[in-house]
C-alpha atoms as a PDB file:
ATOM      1  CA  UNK A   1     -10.394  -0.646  -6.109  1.00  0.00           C
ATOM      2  CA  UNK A   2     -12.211   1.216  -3.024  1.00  0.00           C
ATOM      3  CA  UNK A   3     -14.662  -1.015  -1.454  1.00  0.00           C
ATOM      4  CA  UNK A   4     -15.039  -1.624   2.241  1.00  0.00           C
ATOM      5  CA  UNK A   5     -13.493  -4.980   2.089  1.00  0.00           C
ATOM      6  CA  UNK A   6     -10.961  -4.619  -0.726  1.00  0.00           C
ATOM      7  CA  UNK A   7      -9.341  -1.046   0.448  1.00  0.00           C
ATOM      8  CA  UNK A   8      -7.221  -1.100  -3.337  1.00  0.00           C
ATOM      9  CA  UNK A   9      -8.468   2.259  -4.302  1.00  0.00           C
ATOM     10  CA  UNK A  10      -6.335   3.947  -6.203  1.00  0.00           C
ATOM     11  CA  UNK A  11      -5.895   7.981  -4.900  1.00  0.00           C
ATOM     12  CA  UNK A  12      -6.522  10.822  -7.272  1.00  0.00           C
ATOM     13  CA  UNK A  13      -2.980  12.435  -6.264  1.00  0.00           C
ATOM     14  CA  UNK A  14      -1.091   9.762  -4.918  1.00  0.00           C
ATOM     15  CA  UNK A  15       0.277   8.104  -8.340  1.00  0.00           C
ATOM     16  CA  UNK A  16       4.093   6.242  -7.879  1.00  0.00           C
ATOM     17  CA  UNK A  17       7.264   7.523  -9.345  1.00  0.00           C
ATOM     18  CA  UNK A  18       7.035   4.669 -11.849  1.00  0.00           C
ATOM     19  CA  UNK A  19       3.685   3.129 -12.725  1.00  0.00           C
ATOM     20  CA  UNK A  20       3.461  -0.616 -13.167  1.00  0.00           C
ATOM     21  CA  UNK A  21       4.566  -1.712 -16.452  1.00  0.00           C
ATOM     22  CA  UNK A  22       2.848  -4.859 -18.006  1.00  0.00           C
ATOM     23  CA  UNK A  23       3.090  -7.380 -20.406  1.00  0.00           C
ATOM     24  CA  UNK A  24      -0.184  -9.588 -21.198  1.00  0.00           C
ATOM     25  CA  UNK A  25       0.984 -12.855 -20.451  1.00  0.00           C
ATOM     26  CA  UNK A  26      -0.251 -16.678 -21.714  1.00  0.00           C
ATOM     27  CA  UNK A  27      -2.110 -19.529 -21.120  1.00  0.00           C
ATOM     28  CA  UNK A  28      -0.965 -21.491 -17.659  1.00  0.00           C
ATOM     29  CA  UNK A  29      -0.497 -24.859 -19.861  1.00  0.00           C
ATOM     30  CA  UNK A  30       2.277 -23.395 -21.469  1.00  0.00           C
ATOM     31  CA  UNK A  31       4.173 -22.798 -18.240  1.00  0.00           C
ATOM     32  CA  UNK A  32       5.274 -26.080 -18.286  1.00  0.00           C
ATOM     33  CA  UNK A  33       7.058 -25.696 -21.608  1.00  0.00           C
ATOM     34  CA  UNK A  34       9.611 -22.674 -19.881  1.00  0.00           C
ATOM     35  CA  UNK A  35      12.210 -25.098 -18.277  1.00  0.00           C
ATOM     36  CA  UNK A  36      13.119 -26.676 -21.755  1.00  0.00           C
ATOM     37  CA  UNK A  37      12.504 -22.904 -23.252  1.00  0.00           C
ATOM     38  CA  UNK A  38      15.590 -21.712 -20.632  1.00  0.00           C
ATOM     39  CA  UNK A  39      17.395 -24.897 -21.002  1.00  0.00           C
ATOM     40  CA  UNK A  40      16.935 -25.869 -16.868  1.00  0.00           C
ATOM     41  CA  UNK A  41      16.193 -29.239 -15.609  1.00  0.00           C
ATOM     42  CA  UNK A  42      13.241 -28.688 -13.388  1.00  0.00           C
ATOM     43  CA  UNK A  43      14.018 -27.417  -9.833  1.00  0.00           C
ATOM     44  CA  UNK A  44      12.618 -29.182  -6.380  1.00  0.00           C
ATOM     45  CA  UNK A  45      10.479 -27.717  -4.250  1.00  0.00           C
ATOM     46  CA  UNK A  46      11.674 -25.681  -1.480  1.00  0.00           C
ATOM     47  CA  UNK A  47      11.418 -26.181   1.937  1.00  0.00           C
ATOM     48  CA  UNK A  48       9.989 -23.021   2.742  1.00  0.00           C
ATOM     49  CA  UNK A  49       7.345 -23.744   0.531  1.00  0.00           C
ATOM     50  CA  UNK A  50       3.642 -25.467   0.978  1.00  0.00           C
ATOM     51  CA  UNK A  51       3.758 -27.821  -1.932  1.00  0.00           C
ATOM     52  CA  UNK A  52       4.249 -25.437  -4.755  1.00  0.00           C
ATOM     53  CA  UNK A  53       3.333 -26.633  -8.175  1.00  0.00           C
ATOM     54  CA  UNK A  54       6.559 -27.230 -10.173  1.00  0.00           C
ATOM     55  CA  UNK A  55       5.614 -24.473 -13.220  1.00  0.00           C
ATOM     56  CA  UNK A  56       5.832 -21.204 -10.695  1.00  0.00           C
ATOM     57  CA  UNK A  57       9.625 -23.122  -9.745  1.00  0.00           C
ATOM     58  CA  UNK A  58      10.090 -23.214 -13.129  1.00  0.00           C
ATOM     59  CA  UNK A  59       8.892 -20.058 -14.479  1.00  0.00           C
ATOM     60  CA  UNK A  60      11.298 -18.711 -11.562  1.00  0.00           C
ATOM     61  CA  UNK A  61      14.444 -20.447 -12.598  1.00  0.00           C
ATOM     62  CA  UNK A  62      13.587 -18.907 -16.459  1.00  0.00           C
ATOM     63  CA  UNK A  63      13.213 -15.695 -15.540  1.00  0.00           C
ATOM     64  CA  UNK A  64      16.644 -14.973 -13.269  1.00  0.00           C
ATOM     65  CA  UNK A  65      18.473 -17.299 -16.226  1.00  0.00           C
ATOM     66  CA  UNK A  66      16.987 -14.562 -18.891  1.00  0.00           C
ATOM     67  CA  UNK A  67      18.148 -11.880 -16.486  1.00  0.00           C
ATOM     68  CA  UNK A  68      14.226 -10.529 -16.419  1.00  0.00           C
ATOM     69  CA  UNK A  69      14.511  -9.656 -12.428  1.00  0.00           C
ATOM     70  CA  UNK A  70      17.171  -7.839 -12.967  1.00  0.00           C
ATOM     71  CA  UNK A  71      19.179  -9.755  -9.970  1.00  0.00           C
ATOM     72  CA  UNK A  72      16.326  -8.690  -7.328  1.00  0.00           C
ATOM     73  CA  UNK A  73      13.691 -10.574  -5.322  1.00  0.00           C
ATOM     74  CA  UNK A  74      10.379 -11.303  -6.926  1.00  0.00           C
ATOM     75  CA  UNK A  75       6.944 -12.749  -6.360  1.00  0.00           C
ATOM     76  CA  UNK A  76       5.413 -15.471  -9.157  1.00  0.00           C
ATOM     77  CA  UNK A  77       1.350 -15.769  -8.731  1.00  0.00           C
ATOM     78  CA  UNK A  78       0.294 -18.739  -9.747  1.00  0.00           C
ATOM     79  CA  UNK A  79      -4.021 -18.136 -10.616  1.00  0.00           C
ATOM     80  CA  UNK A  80      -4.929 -21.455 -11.408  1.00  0.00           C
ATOM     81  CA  UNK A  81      -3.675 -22.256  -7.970  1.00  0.00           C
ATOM     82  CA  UNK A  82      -5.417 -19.004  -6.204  1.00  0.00           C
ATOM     83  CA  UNK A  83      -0.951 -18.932  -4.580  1.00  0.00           C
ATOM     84  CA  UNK A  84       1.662 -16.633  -4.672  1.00  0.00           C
ATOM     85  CA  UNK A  85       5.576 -17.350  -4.388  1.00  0.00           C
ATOM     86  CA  UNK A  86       8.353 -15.341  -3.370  1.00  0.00           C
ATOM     87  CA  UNK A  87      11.846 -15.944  -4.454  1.00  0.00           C
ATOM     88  CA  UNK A  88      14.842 -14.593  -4.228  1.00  0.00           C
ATOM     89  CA  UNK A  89      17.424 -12.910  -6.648  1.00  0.00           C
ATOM     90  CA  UNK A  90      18.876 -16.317  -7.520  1.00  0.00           C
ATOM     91  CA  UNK A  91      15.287 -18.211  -8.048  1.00  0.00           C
ATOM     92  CA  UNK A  92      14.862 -20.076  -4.652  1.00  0.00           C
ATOM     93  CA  UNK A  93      11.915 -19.900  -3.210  1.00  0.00           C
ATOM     94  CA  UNK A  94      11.656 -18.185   0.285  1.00  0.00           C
ATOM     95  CA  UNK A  95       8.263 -18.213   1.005  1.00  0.00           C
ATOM     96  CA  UNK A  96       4.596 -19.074  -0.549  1.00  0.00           C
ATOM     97  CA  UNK A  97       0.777 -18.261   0.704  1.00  0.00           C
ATOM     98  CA  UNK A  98      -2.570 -18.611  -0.619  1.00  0.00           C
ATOM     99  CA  UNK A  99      -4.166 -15.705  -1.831  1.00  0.00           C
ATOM    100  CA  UNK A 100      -7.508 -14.256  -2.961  1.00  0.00           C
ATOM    101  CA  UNK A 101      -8.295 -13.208  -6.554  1.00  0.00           C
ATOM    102  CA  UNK A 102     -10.268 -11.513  -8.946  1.00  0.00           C
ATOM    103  CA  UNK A 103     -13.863 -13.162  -9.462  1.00  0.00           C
ATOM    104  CA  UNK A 104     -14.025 -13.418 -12.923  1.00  0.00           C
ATOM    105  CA  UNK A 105     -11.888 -15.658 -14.763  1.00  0.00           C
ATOM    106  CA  UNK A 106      -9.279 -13.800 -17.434  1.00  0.00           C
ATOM    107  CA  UNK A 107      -6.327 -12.393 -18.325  1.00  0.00           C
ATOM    108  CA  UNK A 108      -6.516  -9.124 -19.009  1.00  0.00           C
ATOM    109  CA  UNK A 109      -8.331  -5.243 -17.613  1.00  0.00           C
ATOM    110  CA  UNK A 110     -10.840  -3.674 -18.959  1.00  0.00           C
ATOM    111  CA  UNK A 111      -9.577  -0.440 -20.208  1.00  0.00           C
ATOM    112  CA  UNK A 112     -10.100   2.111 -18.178  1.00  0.00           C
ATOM    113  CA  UNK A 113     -11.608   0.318 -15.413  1.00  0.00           C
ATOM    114  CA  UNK A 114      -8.955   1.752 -12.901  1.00  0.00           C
ATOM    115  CA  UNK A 115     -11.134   5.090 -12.876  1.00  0.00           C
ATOM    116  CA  UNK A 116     -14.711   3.549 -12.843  1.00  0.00           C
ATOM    117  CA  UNK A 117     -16.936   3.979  -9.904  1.00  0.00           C
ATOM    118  CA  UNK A 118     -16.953   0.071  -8.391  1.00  0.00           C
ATOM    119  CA  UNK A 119     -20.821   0.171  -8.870  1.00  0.00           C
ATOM    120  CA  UNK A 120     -20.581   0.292 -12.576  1.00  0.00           C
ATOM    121  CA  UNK A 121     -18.207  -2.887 -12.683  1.00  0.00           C
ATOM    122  CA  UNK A 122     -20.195  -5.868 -14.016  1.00  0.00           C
ATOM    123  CA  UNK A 123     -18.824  -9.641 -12.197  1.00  0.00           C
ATOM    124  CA  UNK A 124     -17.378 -10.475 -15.744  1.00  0.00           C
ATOM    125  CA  UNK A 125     -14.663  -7.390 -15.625  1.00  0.00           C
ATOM    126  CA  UNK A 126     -13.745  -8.372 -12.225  1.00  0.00           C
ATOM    127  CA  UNK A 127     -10.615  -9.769 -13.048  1.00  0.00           C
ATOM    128  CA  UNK A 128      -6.752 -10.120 -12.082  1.00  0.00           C
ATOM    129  CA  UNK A 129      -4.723  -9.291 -15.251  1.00  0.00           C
ATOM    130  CA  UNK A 130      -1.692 -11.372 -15.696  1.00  0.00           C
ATOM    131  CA  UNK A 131       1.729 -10.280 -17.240  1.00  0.00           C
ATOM    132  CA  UNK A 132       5.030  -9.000 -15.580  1.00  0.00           C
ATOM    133  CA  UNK A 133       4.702  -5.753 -13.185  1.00  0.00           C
ATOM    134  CA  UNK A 134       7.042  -3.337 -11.669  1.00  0.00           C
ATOM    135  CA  UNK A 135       5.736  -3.250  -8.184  1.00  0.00           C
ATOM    136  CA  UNK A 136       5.050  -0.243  -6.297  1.00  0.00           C
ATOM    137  CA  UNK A 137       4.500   0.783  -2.683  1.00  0.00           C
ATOM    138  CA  UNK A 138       1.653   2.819  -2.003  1.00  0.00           C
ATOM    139  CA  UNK A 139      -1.201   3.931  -0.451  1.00  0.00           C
ATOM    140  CA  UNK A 140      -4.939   3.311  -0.950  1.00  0.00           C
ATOM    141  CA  UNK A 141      -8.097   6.247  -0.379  1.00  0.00           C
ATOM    142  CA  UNK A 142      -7.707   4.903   3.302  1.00  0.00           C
ATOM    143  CA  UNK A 143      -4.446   5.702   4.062  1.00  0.00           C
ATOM    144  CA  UNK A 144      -3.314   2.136   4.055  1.00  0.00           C
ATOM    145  CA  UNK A 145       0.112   0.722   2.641  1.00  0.00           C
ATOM    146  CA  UNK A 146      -0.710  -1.692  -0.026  1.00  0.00           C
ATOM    147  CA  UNK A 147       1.771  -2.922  -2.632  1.00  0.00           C
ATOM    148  CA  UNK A 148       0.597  -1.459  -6.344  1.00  0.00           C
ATOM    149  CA  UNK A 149       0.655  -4.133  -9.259  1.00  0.00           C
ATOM    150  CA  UNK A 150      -1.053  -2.107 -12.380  1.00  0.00           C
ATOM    151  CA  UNK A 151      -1.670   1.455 -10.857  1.00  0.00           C
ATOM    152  CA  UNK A 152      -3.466   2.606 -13.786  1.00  0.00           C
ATOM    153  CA  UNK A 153      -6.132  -0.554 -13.455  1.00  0.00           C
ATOM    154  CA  UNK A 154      -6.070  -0.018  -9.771  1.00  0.00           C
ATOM    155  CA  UNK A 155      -4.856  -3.614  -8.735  1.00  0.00           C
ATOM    156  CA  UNK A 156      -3.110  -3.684  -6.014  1.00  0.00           C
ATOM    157  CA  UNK A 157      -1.841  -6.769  -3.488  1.00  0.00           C
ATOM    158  CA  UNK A 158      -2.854  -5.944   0.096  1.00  0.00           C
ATOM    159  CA  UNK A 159      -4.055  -7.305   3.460  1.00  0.00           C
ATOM    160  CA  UNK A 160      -7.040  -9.184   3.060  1.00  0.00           C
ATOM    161  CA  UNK A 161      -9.996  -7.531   5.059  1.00  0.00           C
ATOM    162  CA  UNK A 162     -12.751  -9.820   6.210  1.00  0.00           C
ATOM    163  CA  UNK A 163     -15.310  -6.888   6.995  1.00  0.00           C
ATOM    164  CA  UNK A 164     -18.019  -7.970   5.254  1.00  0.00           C
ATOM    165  CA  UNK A 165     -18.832 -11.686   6.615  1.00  0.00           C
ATOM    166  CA  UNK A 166     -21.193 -12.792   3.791  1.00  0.00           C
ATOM    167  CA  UNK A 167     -17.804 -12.729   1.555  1.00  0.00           C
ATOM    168  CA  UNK A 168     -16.262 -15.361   3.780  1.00  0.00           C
ATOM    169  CA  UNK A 169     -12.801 -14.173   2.795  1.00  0.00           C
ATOM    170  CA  UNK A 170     -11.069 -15.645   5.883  1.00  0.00           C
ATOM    171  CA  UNK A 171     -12.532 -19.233   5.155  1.00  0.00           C
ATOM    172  CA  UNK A 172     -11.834 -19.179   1.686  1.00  0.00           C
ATOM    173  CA  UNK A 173      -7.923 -18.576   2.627  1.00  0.00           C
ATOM    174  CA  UNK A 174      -7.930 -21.335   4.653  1.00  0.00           C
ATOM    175  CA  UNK A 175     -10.265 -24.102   2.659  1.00  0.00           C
ATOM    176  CA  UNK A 176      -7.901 -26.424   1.441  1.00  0.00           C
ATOM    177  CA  UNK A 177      -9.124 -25.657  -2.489  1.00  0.00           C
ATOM    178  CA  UNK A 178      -8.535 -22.900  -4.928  1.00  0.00           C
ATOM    179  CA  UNK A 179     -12.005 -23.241  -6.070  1.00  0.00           C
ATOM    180  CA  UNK A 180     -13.469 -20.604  -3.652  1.00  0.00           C
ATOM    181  CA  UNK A 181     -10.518 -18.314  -3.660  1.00  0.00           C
ATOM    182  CA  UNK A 182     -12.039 -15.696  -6.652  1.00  0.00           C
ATOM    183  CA  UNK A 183     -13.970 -12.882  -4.805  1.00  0.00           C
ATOM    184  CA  UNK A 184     -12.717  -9.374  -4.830  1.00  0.00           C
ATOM    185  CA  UNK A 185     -12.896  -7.043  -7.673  1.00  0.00           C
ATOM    186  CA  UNK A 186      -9.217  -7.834  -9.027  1.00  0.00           C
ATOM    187  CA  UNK A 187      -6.617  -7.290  -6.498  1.00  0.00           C
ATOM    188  CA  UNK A 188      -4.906  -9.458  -4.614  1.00  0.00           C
ATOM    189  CA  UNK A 189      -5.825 -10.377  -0.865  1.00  0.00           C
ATOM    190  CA  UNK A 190      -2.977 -11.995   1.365  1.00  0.00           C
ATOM    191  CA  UNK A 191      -3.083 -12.603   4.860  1.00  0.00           C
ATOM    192  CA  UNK A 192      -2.314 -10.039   6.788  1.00  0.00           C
ATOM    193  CA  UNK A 193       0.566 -11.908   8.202  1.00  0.00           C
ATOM    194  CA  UNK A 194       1.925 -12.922   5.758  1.00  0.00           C
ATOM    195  CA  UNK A 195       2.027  -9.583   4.450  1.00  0.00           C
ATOM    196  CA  UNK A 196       3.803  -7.693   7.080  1.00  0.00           C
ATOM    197  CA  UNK A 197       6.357 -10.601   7.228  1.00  0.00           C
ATOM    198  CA  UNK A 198       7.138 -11.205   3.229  1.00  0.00           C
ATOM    199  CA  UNK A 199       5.127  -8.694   1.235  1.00  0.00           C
ATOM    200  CA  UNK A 200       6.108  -5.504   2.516  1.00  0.00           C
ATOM    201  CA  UNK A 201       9.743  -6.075   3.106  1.00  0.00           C
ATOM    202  CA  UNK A 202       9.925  -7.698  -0.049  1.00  0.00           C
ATOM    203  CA  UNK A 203       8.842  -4.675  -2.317  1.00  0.00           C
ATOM    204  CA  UNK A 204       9.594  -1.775  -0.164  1.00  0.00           C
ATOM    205  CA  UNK A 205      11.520  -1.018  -2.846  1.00  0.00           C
ATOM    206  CA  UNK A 206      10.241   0.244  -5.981  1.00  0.00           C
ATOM    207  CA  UNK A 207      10.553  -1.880  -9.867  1.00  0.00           C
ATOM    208  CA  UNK A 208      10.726  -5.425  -8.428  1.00  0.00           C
ATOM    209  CA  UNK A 209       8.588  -7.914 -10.533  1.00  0.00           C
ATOM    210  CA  UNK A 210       5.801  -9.353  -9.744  1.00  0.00           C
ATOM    211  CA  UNK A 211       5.157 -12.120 -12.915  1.00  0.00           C
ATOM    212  CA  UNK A 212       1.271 -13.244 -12.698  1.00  0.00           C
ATOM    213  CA  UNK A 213       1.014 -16.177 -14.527  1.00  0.00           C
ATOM    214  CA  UNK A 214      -2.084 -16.519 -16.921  1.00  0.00           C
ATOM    215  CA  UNK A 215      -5.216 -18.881 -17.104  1.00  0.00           C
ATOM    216  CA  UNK A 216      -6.611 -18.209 -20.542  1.00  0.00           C
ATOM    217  CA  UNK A 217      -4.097 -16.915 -22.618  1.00  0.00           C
ATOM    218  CA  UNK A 218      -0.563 -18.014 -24.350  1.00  0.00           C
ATOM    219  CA  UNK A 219       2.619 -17.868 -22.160  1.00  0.00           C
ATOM    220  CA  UNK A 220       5.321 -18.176 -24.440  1.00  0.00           C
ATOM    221  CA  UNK A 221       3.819 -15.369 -26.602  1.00  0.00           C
ATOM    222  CA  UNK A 222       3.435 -12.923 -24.175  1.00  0.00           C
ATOM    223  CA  UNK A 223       6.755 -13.384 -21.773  1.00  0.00           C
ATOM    224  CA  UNK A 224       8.878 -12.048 -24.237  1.00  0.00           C
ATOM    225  CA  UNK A 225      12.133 -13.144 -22.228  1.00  0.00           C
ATOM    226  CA  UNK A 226      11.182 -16.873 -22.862  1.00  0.00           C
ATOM    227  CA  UNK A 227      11.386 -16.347 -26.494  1.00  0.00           C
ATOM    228  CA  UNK A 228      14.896 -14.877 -26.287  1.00  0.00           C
ATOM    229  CA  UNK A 229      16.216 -18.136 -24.341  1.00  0.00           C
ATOM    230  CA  UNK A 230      14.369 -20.381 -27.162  1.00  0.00           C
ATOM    231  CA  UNK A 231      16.705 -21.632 -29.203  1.00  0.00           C
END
């Protein structure tokens, strides 16, 4: 969405091959019930990791054992925790970073916000949806690379900009709580390092997941691969 500090605007002519496809995903309590849903002991942390919380481990380890990532790399976003974990084809976790969010609590887009003019978006709609996405790269109404999440909401994962200093973006990456990590309009900021080291390698190419794990809703009934490895 095109604001001076969140450059995720979406351009009138520069859709991707494939747009993102999404599933509305479930609340974050029930993440903790996927390891006994895919039958996996719960995994330790890795060592290229900051402390993850064991559910975005575990949420990993279901999805390669259902076969969702289709044996590529993929990201887990964890919203309670305002983080975001990369992992390999096989589930291990090769890197993590905070990250900043939507302000508005919730787990879904306003329809049709992706074409609304930013002024017309009320705080409450300012939110990052959650579900699985086939990740895109792209290009924002600057000319900047940015990775696409939901093209047709216009949330995208980017470099976070710290242009206007009022926001504090910055700080809020590096305070040592997720409590002031919900600013921008829906997509997600990362630090620019981080970025150009993990991000952009990671989904340079197109259709790898990107599974944003819920805060209000129901996991289990809106993953549908962690119903198929129910028993």
């Amino acid at each position: 969405m095109p604001t001076a500090t969140e450059p995720g605007g979406r351009p009138p002519t520069s859709a991707p091959v494939q747009r993102a496809t999404r599933f509305t995903v479930a609340s974050f309590a029930g993440v903790m019930l996927v390891a006994a849903l895919a039958g996996l002991p719960p995994q330790p942390a890795s060592a290229a990791s900051a402390g993850p919380l064991p559910a975005a481990e575990q949420f990993a380890q279901a999805a390669v054992a259902a076969g969702d990532n289709a044996s590529q790399p993929f990201a887990v976003l964890d919203k309670t925790a305002a983080r975001l974990y990369l992992f390999d084809r096989n589930g291990r976790m090769t890197a993590s970073s905070p990250v900043l969010l939507g302000l508005a609590r919730g787990d879904d887009s306003v329809p049709g916000i992706g074409t609304r003019p930013m002024a017309e978006i009320r705080t409450e709609e300012r939110t990052t949806p959650a579900g699985r996405f086939n990740a895109e790269p792209g290009t924002n109404t600057s000319g900047e690379d940015i990775t696409w999440i939901d093209y047709d909401a216009a949330i995208s994962m980017h470099r976070v900009r710290a242009t206007n200093p009022s926001e504090q973006r910055l700080q809020r990456l590096a305070s040592a709580t997720a409590s002031d990590n919900r600013i921008s309009y829906g997509c997600i900021n990362v630090p620019a390092a981080f970025y150009d080291r993990h991000v952009k390698p990671m989904f340079a190419s197109r259709g790898r997941a990107v599974y944003v794990l819920p805060e209000v809703a129901s996991l289990d009934a809106r993953f549908p691969f962690l119903r198929a490895t129910g028993n």
